[in-house]
Protein backbone atom coordinates (compact mmCIF):
# COMPACT_ATOMS: atom_id res chain seq x y z
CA UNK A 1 79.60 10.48 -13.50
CA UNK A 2 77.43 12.25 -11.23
CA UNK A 3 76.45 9.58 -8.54
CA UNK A 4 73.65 10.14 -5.45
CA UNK A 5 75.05 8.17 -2.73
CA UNK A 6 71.69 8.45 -0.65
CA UNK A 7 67.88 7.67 -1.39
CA UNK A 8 65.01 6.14 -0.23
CA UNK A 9 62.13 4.50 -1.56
CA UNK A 10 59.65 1.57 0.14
CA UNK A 11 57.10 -0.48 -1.45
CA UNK A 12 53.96 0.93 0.93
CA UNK A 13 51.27 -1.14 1.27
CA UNK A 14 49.29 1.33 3.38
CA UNK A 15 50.78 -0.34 7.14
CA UNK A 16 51.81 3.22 8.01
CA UNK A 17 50.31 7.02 8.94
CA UNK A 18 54.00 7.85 8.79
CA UNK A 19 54.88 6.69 5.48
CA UNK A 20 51.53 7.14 3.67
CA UNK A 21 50.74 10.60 5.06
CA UNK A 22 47.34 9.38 5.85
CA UNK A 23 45.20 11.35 8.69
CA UNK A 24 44.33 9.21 12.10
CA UNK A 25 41.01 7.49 11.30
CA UNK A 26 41.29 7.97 7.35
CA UNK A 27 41.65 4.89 5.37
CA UNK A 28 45.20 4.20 3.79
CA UNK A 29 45.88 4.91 0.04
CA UNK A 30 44.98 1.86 -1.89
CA UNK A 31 48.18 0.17 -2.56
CA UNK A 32 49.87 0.71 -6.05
CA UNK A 33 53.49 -0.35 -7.22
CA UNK A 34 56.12 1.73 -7.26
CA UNK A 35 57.05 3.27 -10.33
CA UNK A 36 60.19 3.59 -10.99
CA UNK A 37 59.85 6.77 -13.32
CA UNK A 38 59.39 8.18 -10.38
CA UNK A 39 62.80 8.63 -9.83
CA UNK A 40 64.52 8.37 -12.96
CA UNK A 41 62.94 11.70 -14.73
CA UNK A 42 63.82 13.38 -11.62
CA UNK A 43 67.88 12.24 -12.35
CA UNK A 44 67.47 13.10 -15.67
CA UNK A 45 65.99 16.48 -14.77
CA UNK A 46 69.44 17.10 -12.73
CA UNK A 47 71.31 15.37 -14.94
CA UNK A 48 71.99 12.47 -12.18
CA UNK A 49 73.50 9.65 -13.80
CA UNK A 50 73.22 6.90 -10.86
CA UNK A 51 71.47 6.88 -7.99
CA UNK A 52 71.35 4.89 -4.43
CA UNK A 53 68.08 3.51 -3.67
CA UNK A 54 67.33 1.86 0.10
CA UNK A 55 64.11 1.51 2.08
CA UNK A 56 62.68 3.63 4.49
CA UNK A 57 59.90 1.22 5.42
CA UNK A 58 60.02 -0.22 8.62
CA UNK A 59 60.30 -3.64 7.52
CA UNK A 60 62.90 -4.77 5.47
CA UNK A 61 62.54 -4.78 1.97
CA UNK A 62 65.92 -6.19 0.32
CA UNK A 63 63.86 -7.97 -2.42
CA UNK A 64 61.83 -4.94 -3.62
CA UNK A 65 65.27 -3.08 -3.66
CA UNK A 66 67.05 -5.44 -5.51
CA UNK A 67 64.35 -5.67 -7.74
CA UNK A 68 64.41 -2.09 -8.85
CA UNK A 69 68.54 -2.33 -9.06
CA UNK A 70 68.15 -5.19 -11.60
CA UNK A 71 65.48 -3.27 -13.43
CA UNK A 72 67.54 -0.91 -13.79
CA UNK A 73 71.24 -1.43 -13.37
CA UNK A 74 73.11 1.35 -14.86
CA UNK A 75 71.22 3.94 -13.33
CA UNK A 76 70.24 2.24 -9.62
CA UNK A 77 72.19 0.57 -6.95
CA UNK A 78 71.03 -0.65 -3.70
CA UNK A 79 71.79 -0.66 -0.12
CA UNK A 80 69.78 -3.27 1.90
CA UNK A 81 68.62 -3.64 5.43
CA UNK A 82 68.80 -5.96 8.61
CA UNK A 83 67.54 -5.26 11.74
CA UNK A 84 70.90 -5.95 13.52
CA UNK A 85 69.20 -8.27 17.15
CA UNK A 86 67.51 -10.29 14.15
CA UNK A 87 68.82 -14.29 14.82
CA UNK A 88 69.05 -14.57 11.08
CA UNK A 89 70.57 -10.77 10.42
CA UNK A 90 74.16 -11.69 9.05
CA UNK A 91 73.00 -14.61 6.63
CA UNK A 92 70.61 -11.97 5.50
CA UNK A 93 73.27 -9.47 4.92
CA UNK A 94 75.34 -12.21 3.09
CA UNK A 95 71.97 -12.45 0.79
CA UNK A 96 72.39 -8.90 0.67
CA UNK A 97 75.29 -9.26 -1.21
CA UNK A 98 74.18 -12.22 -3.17
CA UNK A 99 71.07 -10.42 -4.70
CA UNK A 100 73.32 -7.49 -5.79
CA UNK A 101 72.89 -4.92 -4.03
CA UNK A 102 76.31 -2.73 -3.22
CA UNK A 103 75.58 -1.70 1.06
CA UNK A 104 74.14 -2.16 3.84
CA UNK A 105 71.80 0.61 5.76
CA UNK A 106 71.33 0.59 9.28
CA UNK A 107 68.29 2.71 10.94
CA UNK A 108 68.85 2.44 14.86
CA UNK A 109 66.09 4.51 15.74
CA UNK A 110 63.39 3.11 13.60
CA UNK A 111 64.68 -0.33 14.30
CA UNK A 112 65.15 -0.15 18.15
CA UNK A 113 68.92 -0.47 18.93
CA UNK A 114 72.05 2.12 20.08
CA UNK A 115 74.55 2.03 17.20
CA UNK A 116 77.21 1.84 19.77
CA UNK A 117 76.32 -1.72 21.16
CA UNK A 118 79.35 -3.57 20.44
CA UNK A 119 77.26 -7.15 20.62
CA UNK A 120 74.90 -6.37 17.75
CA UNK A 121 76.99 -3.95 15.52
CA UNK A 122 80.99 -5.86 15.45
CA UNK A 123 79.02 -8.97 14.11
CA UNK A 124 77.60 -6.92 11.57
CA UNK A 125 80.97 -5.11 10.70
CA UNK A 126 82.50 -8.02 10.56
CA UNK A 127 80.21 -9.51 7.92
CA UNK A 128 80.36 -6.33 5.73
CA UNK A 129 84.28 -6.69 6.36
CA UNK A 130 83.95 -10.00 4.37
CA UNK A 131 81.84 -9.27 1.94
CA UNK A 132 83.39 -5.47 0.90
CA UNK A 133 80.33 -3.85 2.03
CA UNK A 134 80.04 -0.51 3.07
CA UNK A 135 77.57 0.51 5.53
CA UNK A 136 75.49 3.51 5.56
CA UNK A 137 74.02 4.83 8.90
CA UNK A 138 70.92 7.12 9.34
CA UNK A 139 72.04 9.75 11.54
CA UNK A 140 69.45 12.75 11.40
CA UNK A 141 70.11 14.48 14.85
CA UNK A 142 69.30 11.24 16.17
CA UNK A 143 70.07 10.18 19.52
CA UNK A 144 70.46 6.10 18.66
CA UNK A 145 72.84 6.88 16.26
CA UNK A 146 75.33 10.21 16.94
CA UNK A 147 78.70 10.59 15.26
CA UNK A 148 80.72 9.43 18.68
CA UNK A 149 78.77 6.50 18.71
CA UNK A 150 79.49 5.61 15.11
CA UNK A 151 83.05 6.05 15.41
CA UNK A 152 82.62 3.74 19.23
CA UNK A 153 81.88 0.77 16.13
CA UNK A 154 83.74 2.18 12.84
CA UNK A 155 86.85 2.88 14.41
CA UNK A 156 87.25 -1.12 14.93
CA UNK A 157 86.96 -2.27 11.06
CA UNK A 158 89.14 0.42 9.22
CA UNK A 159 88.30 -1.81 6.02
CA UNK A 160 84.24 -1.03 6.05
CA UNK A 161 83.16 2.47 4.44
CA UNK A 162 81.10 3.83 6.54
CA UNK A 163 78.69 6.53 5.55
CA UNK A 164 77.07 8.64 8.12
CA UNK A 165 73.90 9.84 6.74
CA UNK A 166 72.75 13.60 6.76
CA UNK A 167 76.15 14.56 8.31
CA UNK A 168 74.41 14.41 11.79
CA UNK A 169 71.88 17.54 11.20
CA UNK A 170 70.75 19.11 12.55
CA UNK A 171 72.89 19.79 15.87
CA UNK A 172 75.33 17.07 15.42
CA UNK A 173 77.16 18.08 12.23
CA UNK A 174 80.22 19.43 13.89
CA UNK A 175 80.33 15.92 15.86
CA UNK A 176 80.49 14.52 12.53
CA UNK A 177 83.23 16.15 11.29
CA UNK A 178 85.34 15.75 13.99
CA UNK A 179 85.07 11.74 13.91
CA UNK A 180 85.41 11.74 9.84
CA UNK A 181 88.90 13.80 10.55
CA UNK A 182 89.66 11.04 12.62
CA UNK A 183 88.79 8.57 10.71
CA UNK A 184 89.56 8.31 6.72
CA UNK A 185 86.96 5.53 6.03
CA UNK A 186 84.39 7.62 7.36
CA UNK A 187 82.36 9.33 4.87
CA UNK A 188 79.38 12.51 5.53
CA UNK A 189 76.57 12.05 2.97
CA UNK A 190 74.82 15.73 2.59
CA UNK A 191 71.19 15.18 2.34
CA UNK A 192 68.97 17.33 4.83
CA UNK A 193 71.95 19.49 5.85
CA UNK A 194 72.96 23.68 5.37
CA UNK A 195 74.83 24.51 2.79
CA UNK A 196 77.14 26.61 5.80
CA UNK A 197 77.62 22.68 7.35
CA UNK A 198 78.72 20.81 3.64
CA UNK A 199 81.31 24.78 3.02
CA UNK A 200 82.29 23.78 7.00
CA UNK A 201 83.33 19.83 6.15
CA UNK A 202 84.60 20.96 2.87
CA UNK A 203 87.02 23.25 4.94
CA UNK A 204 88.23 20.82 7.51
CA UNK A 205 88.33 17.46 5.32
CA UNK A 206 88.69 19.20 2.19
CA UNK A 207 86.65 17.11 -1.17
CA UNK A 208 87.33 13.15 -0.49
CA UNK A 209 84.86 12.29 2.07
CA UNK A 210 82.18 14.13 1.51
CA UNK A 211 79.57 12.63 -0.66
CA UNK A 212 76.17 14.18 -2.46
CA UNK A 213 73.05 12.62 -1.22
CA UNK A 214 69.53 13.87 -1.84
CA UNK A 215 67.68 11.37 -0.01
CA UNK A 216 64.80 11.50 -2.58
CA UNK A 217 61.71 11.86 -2.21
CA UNK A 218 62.47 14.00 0.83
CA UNK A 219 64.68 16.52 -1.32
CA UNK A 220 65.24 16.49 -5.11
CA UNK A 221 68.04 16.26 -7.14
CA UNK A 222 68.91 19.70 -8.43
CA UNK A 223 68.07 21.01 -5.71
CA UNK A 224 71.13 19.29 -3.80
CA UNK A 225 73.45 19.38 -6.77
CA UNK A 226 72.80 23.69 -6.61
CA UNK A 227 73.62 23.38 -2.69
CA UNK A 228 76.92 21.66 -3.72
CA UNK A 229 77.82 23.47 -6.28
CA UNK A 230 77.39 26.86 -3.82
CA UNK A 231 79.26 24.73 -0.92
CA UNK A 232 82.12 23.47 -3.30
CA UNK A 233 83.54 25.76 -5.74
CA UNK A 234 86.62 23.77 -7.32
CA UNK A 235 85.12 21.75 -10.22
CA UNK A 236 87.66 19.20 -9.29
CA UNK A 237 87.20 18.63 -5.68
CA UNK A 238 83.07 19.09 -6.53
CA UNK A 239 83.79 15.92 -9.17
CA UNK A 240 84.63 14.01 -5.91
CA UNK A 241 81.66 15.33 -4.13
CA UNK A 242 79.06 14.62 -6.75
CA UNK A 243 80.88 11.22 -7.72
CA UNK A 244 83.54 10.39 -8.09
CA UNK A 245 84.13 9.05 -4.29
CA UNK A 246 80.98 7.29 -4.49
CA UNK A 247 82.14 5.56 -7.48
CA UNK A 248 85.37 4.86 -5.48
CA UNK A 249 83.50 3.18 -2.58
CA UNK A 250 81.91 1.01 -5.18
CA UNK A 251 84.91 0.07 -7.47
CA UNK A 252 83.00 1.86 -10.35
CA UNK A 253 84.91 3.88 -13.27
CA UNK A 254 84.27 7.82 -12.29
């Protein structure tokens, strides 16, 4: 199976410049659904068989997610949100789990915390701990969240996967792959890196933590399985890549 381990998608209702690419002053899109065809023709185009969905919205959006997983369940799984300093943030993550979905994403920098606060994040790792969650971080060059930090909160629950997103890119990728070599539970997800940065952690951690993301719509599908494919030349350790750990990570058959 080839599984994406990273992608976003957010149920806009026009709240945001960022998100709806809409200039100062200019009126919002109207708001429309989103369509999940979207993103399935572009996995069948690669030839993507599953796919991680989470939002990128500010707000948190575990409903919509878990709506789209059930929709479709053998091609979509979900990660959900909390904002960690939220009073009710680790029932919510425990409703997480109850609606389905298979992780938890955390966004430091659009939700306002440092990813190595031990007060806010060992509650949360604790709770994924529990429940057999694994958490993905957003860590694009970002400040909130770098690799050290990470590990400062990872290191303590050995039993949580924990996915740092984008591999720390831009200037943080070497970071990255010195705390995954530390740490076996620590995965690097690929989206928005260099293909010289996935041939560098294939070289130091070898196949087994690496994982293909494309964080669609940012990037596409074949356009991350071709950077893989360039990065990761054994068809066996590139089965791991584009799969087969993901499908590890979520106790499904590879």
């Amino acid at each position: 199976m080839i599984i994406d381990a990273y992608n976003t998608t957010q149920d806009v209702r026009g709240r945001s410049d960022y998100l709806t690419g809409a200039r100062p002053g200019q009126a919002p899109p109207p708001y429309t659904p989103f369509d999940p065809k979207r993103i399935l023709d572009r996995m069948d185009a690669a030839g993507v068989d599953m796919a991680m969905v989470c939002s990128l919205a500010q707000r948190i959006e575990n409903d919509f997610i878990a709506g789209l997983v059930k929709s479709h369940p053998d091609r979509l799984f979900g990660f959900g949100q909390v904002m960690p300093q939220a009073d009710d943030a680790l029932d919510e993550i425990t409703r997480i789990r109850d609606l389905g979905l298979s992780g938890l994403k955390l966004h430091p920098s659009l939700h306002g915390y440092h990813v190595a606060d031990h007060g806010l994040l060992d509650p949360v790792f604790a709770r994924c701990a529990e429940l057999g969650l694994p958490v993905l971080i957003n860590a694009l060059d970002d400040a909130f969240c770098a690799p050290l930090a990470i590990e400062e909160i990872a290191k303590g629950f050995p039993e949580v996967p924990t996915i740092i997103a984008h591999m720390g890119a831009v200037w943080n990728v070497p970071e990255a792959i010195i705390v995954a070599e530390r740490n076996p539970h620590i995965y690097l997800e690929t989206s928005a890196t260099l293909v010289s940065d996935v041939k560098r952690a294939y070289a130091r951690l070898g196949p087994s933590q690496i994982l293909l993301g494309s964080e669609w719509p940012g990037s596409d599908f074949d356009l991350e399985r071709m950077k893989i494919a360039k990065a990761v030349p054994d068809e066996a350790d590139r089965a791991l890549v584009e799969g087969g750990n993901m499908a590890r990570l979520l106790g499904l058959p590879a």
